[in-house]
N, C-alpha and C. Protein backbone atom coordinates (compact mmCIF):
# COMPACT_ATOMS: atom_id res chain seq x y z
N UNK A 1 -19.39 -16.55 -5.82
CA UNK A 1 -18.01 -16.50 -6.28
C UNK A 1 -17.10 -16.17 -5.11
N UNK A 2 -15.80 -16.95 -5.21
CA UNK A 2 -14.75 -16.40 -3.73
C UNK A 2 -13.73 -17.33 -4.33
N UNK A 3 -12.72 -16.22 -4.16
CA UNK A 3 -11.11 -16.78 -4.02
C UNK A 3 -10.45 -16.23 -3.44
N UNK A 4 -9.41 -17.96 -2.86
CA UNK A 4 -8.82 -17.58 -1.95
C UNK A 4 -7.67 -16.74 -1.97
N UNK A 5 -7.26 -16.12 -0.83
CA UNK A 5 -5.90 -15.02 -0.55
C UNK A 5 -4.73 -15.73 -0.23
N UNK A 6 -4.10 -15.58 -0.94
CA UNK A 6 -2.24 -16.25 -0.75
C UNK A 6 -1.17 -15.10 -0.67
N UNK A 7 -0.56 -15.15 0.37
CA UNK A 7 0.39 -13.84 0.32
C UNK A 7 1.64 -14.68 1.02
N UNK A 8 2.74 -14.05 0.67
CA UNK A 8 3.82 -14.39 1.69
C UNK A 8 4.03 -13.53 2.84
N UNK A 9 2.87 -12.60 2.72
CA UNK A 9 3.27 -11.49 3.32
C UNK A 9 2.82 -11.88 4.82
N UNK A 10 2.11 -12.76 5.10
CA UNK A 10 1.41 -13.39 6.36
C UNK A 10 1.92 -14.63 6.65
N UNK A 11 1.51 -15.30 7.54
CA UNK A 11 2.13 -16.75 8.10
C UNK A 11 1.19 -17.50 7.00
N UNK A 12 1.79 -18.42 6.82
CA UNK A 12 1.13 -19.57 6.10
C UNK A 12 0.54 -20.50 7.00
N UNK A 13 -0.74 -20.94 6.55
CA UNK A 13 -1.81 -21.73 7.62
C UNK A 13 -1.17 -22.63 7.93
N UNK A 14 -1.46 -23.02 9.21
CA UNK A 14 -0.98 -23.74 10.10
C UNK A 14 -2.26 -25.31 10.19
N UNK A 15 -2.73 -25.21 9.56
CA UNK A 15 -4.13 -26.09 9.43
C UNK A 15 -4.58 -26.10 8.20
N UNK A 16 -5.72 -27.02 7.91
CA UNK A 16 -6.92 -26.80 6.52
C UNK A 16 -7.70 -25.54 6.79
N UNK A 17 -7.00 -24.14 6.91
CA UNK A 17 -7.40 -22.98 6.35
C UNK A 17 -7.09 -22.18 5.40
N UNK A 18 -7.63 -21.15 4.82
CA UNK A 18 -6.71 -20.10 4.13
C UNK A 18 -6.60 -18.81 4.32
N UNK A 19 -5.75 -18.27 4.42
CA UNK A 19 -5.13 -17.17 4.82
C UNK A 19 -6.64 -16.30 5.61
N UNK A 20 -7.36 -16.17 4.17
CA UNK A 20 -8.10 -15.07 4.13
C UNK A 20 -9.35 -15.65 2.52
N UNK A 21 -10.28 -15.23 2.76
CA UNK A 21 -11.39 -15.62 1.08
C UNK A 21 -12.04 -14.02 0.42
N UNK A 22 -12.16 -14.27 -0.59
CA UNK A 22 -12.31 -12.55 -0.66
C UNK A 22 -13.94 -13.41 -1.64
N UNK A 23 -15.05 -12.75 -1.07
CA UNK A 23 -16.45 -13.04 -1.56
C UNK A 23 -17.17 -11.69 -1.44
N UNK A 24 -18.42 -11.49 -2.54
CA UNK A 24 -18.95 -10.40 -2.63
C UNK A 24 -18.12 -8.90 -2.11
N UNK A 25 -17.55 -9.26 -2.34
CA UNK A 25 -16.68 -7.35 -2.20
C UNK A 25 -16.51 -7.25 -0.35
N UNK A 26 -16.07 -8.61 -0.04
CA UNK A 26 -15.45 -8.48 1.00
C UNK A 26 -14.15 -9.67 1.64
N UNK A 27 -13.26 -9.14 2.39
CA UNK A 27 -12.71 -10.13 2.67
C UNK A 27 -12.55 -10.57 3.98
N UNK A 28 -12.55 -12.03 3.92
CA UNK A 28 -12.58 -12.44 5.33
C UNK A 28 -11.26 -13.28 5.66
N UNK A 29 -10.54 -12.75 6.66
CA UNK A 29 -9.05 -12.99 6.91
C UNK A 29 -9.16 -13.71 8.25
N UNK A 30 -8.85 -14.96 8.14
CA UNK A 30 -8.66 -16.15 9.27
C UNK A 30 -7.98 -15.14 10.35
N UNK A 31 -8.40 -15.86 11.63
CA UNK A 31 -7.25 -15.50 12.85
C UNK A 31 -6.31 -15.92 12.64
N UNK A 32 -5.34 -14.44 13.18
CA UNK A 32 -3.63 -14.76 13.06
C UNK A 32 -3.29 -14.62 14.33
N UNK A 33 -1.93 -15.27 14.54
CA UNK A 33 -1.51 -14.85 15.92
C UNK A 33 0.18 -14.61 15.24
N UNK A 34 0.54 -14.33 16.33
CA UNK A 34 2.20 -13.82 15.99
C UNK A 34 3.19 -14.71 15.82
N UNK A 35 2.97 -15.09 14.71
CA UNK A 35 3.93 -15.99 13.75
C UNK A 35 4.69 -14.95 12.58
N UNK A 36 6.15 -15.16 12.59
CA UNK A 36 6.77 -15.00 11.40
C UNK A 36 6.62 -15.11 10.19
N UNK A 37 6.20 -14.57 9.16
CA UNK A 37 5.56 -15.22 8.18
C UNK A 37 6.88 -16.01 7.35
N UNK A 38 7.76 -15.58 7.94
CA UNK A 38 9.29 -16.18 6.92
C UNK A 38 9.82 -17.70 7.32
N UNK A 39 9.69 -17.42 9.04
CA UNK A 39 10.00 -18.41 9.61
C UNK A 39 9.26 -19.64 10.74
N UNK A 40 7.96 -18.97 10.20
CA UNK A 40 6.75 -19.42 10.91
C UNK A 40 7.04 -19.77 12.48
N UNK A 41 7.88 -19.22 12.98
CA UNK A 41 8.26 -19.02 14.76
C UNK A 41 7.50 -18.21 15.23
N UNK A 42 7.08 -18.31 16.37
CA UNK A 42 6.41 -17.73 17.44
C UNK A 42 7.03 -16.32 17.77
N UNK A 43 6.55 -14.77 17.39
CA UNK A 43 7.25 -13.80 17.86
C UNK A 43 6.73 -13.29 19.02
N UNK A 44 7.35 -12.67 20.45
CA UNK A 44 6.82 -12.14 21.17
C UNK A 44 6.39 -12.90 22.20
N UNK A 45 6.66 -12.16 23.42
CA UNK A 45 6.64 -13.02 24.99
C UNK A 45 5.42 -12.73 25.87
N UNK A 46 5.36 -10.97 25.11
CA UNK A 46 3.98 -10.56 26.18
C UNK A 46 3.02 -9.97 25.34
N UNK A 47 1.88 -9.59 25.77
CA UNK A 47 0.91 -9.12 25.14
C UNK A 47 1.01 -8.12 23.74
N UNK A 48 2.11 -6.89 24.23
CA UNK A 48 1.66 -5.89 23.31
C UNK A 48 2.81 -6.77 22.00
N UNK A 49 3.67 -7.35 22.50
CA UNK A 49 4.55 -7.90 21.36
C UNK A 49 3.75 -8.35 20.16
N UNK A 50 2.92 -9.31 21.10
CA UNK A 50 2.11 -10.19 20.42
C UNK A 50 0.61 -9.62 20.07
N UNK A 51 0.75 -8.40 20.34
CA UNK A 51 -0.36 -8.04 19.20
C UNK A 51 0.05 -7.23 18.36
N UNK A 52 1.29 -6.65 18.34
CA UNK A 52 1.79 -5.91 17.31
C UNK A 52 1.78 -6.68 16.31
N UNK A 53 2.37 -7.55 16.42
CA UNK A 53 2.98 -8.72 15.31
C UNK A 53 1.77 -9.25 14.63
N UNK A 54 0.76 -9.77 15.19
CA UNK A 54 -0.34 -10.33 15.03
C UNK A 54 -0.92 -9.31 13.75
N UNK A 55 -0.98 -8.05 14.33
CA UNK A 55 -1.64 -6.92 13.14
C UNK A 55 -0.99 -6.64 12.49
N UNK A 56 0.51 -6.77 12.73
CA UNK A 56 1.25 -6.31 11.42
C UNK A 56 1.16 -7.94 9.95
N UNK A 57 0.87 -8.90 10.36
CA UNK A 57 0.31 -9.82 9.80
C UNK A 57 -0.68 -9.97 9.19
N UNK A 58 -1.76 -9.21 9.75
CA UNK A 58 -2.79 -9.21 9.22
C UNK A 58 -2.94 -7.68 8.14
N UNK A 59 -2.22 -7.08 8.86
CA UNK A 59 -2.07 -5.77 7.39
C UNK A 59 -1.41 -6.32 6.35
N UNK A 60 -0.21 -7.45 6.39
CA UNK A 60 0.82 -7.80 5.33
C UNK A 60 -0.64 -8.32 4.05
N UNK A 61 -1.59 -9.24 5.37
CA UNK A 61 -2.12 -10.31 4.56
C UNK A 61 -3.45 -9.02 3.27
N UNK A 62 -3.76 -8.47 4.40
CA UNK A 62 -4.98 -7.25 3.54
C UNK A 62 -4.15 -6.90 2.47
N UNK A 63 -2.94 -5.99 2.49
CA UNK A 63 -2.24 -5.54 1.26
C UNK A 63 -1.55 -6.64 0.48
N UNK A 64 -1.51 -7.78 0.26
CA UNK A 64 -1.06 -8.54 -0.39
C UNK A 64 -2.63 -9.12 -1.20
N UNK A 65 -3.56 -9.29 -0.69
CA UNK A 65 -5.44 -8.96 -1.27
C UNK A 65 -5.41 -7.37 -1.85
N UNK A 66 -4.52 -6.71 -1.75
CA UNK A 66 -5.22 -5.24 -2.49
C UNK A 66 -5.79 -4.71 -1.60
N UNK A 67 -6.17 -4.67 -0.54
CA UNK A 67 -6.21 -3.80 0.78
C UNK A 67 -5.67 -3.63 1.96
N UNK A 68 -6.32 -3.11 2.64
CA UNK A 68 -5.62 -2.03 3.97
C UNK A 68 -6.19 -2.24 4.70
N UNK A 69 -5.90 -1.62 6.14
CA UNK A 69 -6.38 -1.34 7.16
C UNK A 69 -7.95 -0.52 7.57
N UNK A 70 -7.23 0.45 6.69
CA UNK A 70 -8.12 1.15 5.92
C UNK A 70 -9.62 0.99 6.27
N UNK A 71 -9.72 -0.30 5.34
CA UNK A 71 -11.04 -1.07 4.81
C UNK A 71 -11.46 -1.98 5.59
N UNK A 72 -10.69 -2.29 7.32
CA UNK A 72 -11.65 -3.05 8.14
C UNK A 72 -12.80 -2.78 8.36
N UNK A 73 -13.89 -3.05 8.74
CA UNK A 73 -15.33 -2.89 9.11
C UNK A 73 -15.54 -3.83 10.39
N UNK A 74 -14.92 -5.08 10.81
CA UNK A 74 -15.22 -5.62 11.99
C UNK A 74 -14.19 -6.62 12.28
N UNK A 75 -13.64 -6.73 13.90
CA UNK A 75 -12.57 -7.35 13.99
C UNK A 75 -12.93 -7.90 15.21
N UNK A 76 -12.43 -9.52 15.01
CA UNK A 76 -12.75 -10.33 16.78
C UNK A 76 -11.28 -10.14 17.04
N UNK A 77 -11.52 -10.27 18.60
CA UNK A 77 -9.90 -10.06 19.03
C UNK A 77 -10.17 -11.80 20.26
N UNK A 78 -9.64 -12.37 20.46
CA UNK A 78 -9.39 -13.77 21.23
C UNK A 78 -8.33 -13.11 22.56
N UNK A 79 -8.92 -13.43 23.36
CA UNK A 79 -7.59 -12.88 24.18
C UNK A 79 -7.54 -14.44 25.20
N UNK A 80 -6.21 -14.70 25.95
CA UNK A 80 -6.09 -16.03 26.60
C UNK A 80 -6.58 -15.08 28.24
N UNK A 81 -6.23 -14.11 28.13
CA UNK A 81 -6.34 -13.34 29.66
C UNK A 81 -7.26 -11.97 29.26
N UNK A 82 -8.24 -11.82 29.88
CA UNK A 82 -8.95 -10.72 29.71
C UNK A 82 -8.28 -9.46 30.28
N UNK A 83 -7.81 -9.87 30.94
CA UNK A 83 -6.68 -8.61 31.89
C UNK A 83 -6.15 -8.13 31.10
N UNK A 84 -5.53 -8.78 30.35
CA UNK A 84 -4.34 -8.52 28.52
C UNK A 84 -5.09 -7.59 28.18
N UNK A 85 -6.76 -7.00 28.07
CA UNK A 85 -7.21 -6.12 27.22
C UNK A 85 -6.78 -4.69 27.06
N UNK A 86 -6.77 -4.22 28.28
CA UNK A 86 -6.00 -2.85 28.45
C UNK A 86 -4.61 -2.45 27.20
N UNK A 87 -3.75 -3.60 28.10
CA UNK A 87 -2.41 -2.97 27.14
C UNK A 87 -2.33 -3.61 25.58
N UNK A 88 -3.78 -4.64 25.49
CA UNK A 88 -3.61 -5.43 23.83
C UNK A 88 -4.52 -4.06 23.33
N UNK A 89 -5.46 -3.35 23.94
CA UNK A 89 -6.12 -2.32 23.47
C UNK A 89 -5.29 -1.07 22.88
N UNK A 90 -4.11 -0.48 23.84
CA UNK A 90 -2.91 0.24 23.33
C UNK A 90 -2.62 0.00 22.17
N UNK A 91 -2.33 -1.28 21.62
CA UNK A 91 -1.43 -1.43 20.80
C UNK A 91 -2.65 -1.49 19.63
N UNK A 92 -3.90 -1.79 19.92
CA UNK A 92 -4.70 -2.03 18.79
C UNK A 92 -5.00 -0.65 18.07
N UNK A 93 -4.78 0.12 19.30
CA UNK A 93 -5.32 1.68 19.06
C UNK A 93 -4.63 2.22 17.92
N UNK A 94 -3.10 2.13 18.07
CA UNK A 94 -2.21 2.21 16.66
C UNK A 94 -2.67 2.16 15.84
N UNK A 95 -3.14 0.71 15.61
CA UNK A 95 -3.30 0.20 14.28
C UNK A 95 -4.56 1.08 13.80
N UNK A 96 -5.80 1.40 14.38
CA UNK A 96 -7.10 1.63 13.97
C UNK A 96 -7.59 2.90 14.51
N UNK A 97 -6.65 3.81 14.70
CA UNK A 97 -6.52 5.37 15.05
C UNK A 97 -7.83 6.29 14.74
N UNK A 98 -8.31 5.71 13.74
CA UNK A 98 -9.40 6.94 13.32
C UNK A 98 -10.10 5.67 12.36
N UNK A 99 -11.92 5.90 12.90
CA UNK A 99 -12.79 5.20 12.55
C UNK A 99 -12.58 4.15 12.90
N UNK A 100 -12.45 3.71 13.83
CA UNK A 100 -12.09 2.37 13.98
C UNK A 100 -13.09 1.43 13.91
N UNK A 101 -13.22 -0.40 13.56
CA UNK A 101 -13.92 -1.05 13.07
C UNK A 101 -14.53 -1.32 13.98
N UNK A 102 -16.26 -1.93 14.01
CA UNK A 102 -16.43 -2.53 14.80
C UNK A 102 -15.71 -3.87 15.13
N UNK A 103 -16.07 -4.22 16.94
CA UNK A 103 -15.23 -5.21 17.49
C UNK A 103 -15.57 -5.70 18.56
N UNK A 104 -15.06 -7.43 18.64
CA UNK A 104 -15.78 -7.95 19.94
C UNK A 104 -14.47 -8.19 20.64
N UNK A 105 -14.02 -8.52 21.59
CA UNK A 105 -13.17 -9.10 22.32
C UNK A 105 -14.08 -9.98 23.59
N UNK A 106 -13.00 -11.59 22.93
CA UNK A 106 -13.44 -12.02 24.63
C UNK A 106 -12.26 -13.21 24.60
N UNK A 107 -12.26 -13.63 26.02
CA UNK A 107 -11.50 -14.68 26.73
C UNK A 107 -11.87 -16.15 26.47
N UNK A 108 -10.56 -16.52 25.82
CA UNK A 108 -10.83 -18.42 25.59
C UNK A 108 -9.79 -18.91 26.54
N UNK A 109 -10.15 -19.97 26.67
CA UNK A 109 -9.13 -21.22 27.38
C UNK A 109 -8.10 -21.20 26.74
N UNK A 110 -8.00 -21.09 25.33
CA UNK A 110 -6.46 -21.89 24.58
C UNK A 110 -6.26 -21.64 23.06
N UNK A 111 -5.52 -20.36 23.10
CA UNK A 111 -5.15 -20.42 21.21
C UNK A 111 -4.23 -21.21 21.09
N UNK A 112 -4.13 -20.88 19.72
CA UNK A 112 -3.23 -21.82 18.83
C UNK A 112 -1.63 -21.56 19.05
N UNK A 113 -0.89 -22.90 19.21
CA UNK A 113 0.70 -21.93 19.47
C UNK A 113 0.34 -21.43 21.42
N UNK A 114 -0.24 -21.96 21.87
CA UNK A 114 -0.52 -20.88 22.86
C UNK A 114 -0.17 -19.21 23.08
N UNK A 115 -0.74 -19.16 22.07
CA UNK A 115 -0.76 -17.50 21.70
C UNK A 115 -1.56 -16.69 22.72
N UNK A 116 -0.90 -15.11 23.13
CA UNK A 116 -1.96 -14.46 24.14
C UNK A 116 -3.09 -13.73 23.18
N UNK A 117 -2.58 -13.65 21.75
CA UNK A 117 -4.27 -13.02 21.22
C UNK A 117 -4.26 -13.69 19.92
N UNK A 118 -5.05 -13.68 19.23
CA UNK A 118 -5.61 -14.19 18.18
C UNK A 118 -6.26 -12.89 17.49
N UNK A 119 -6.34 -12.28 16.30
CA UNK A 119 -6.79 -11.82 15.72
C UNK A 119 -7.73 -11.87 14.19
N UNK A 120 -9.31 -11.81 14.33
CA UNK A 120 -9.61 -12.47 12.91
C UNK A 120 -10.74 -11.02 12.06
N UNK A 121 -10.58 -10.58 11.25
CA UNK A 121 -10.73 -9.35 10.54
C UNK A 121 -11.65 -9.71 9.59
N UNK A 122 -12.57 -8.68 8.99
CA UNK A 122 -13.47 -8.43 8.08
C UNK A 122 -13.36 -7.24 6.97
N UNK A 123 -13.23 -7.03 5.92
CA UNK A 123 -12.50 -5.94 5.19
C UNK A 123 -13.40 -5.63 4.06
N UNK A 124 -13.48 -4.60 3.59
CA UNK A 124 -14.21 -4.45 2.71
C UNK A 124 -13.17 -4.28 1.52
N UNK A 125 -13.25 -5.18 0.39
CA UNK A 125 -12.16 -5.55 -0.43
C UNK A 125 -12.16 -4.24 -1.54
């Protein structure tokens, strides 16, 4: 059993994806990058912009599913520059202050939007 997550609270897919699928008592939330969810524009020039935005997207999308932050358990992070990790790490720290989820980070050639991070989450629903 799985259905899918629709929120306005996140960007609307940009492709044949969906937001996020919520199966066996978990949810799995596509990579976001820092899109507007209102105006689906590109927010943010440098790293920490663009990972603020990115997670505040992906929290809109969890609480619009009935969860939180809270309830991550594992998060890939995409970065275009590995160098970016330091100050995309700052800003991640915010978000995941205490207990934080497991997590991989690594370096691709080319997100979407040419975005500097990509963020894709695992939640326990």
């Amino acid at each position: 059993m799985r259905d899918v997550v629709v929120t306005d609270r996140g960007p609307k897919p940009i492709g044949p994806y969906s937001q996020g699928i919520r199966a066996n008592g978990f949810l799995y939330i596509s990579g976001q990058v820092a899109l507007d969810p209102q105006t689906g524009e590109f927010v943010g020039k440098d790293i920490r912009q663009q990972t603020e935005k990115t997670l505040e997207n992906i929290k809109g999308i969890l609480e619009g599913a009935g969860s939180n932050l809270h309830h991550v358990v594992k998060t890939t992070v995409f970065l275009k520059d590995i160098n970016d990790f330091a100050a995309m790490n700052e800003v991640y720290g915010k978000y995941f202050n205490q207990a934080p989820p497991a997590r991989s980070t690594v370096q691709v050639a080319r997100l979407p939007k040419d975005a500097l991070v990509e963020i894709e989450v695992i939640a326990a629903s």
